[in-house]
Protein backbone atom coordinates (compact mmCIF):
# COMPACT_ATOMS: atom_id res chain seq x y z
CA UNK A 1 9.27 -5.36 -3.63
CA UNK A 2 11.10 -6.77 -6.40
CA UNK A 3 7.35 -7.67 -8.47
CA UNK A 4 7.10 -3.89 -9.08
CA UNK A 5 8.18 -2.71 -11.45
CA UNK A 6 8.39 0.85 -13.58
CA UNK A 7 8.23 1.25 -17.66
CA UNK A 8 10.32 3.73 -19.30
CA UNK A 9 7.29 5.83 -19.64
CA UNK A 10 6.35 5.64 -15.98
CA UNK A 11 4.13 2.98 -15.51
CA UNK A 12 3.60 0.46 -12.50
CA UNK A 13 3.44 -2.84 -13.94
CA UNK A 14 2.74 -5.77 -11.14
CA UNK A 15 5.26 -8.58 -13.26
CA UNK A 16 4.63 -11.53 -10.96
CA UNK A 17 1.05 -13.19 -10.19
CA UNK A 18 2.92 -17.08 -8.64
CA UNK A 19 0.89 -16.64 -5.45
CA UNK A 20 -1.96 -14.60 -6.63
CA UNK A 21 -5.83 -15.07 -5.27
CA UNK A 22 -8.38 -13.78 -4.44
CA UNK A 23 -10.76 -12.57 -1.05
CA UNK A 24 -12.14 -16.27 -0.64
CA UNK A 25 -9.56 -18.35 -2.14
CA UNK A 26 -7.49 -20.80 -0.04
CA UNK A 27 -4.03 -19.70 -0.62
CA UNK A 28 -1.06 -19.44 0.93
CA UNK A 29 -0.04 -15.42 1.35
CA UNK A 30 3.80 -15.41 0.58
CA UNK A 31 5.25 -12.07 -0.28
CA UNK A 32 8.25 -9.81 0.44
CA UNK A 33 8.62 -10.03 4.41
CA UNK A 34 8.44 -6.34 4.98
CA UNK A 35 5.01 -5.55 3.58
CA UNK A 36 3.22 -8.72 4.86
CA UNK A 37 0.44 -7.52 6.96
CA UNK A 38 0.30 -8.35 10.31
CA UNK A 39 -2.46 -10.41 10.51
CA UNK A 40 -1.23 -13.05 7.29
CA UNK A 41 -4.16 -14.00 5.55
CA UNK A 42 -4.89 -12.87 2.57
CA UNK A 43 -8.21 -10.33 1.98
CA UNK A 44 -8.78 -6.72 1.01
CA UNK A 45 -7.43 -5.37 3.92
CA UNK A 46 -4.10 -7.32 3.38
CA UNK A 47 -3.08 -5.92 0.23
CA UNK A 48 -4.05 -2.28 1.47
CA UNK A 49 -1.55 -2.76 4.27
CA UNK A 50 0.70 -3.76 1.40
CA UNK A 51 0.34 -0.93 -0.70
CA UNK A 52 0.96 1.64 2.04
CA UNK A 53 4.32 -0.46 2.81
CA UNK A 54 4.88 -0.22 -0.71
CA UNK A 55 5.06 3.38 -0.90
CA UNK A 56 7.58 3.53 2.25
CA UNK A 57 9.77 0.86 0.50
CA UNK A 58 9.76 3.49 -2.53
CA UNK A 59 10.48 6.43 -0.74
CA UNK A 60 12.59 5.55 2.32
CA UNK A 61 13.90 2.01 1.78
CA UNK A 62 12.53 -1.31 3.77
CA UNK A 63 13.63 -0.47 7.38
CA UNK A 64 11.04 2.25 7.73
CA UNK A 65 8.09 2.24 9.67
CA UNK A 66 5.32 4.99 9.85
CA UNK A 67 6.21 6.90 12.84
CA UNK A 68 9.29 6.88 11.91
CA UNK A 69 8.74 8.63 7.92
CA UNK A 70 5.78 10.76 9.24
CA UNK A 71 8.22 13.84 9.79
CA UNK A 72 9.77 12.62 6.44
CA UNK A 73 6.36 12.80 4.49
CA UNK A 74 5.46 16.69 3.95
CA UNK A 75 7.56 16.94 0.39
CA UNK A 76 5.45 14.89 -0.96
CA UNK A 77 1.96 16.16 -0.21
CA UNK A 78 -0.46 16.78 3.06
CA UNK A 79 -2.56 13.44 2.54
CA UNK A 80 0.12 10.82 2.02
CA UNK A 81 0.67 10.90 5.63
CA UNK A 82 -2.92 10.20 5.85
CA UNK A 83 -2.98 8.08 3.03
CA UNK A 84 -0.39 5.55 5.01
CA UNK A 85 -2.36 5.74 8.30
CA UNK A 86 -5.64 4.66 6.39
CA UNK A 87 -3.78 1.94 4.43
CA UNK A 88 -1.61 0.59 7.63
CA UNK A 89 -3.93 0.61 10.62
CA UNK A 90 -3.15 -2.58 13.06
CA UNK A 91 -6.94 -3.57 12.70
CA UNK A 92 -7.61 -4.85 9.43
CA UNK A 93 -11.35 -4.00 9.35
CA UNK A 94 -10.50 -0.28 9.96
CA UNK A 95 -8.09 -0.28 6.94
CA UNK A 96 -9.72 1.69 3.78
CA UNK A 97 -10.21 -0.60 0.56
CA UNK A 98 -9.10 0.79 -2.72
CA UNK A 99 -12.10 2.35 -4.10
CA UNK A 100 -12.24 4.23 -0.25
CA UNK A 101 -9.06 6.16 -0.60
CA UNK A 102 -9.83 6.67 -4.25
CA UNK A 103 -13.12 8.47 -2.91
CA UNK A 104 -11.47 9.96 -0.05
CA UNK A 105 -8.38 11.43 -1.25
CA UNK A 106 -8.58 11.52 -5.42
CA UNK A 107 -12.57 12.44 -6.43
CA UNK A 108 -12.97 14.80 -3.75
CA UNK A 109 -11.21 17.31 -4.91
CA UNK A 110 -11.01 16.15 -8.70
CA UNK A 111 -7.14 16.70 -9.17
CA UNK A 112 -4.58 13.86 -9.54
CA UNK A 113 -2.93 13.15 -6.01
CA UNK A 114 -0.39 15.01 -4.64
C-alpha cells in the first residue's frame, strides 16, 4: 500500500492516518482493495489480516494470495509462513492480535524474527 512507507535508514513509517479509528469507533474502513479483510469492518482482527497482506504485497506484488506464496516463503524464514496463516485466517476471531504473534513468534525464542 502506497501509506507505507521506508526511511533511508530502514524504518516503516505509516504516512497517512485520513481514515484512521479505532476498535469501537464508527468509521468507515476504506483502504487499498487488496488488503481489505474480508469481513469490512474495522477491529483488531481487521488490521491483522492487513498486515499479513502487507507483507505479500512487499514480497510478491498485489496479485498474490497465500497458497499461492507458501512454496515461495522458505528464503525468508520457517515462521513467516506461519506468521501469514495466523494473521490471514477467514474467521476473524481466530486471527492472532499483535501482542499474540509478538509472544508467539518474537519472545519465545528472544532473537529478532527471521
Amino acid at each position: 500500500p502506497g501509506n507505507i512507507m521506508l526511511t533511508k535508514d530502514g524504518q516503516v513509517k505509516i504516512i497517512d492516518f485520513g481514515s484512521a479509528c479505532g476498535p469501537g469507533d464508527t468509521c468507515s474502513v476504506t483502504c487499498t482493495a487488496f488488503v481489505a479483510a474480508p469481513e469490512k469492518t474495522y477491529s483488531v482482527a481487521y488490521d491483522m489480516w492487513s498486515f499479513g497482506k502487507t507483507i505479500i504485497n512487499w514480497l510478491f506484488g498485489d496479485t498474490m494470495e497465500l497458497p499461492n506464496v507458501a512454496p515461495m516463503l522458505t528464503p525468508f524464514g520457517k515462521n513467516l509462513s506461519s506468521i501469514l496463516d495466523d494473521c490471514l485466517k477467514q474467521d476473524p476471531t481466530k486471527r492472532l492480535s499483535a501482542s499474540e504473534l509478538l509472544e508467539k513468534y518474537f519472545k519465545e525464542t528472544g532473537q529478532p524474527w527471521p
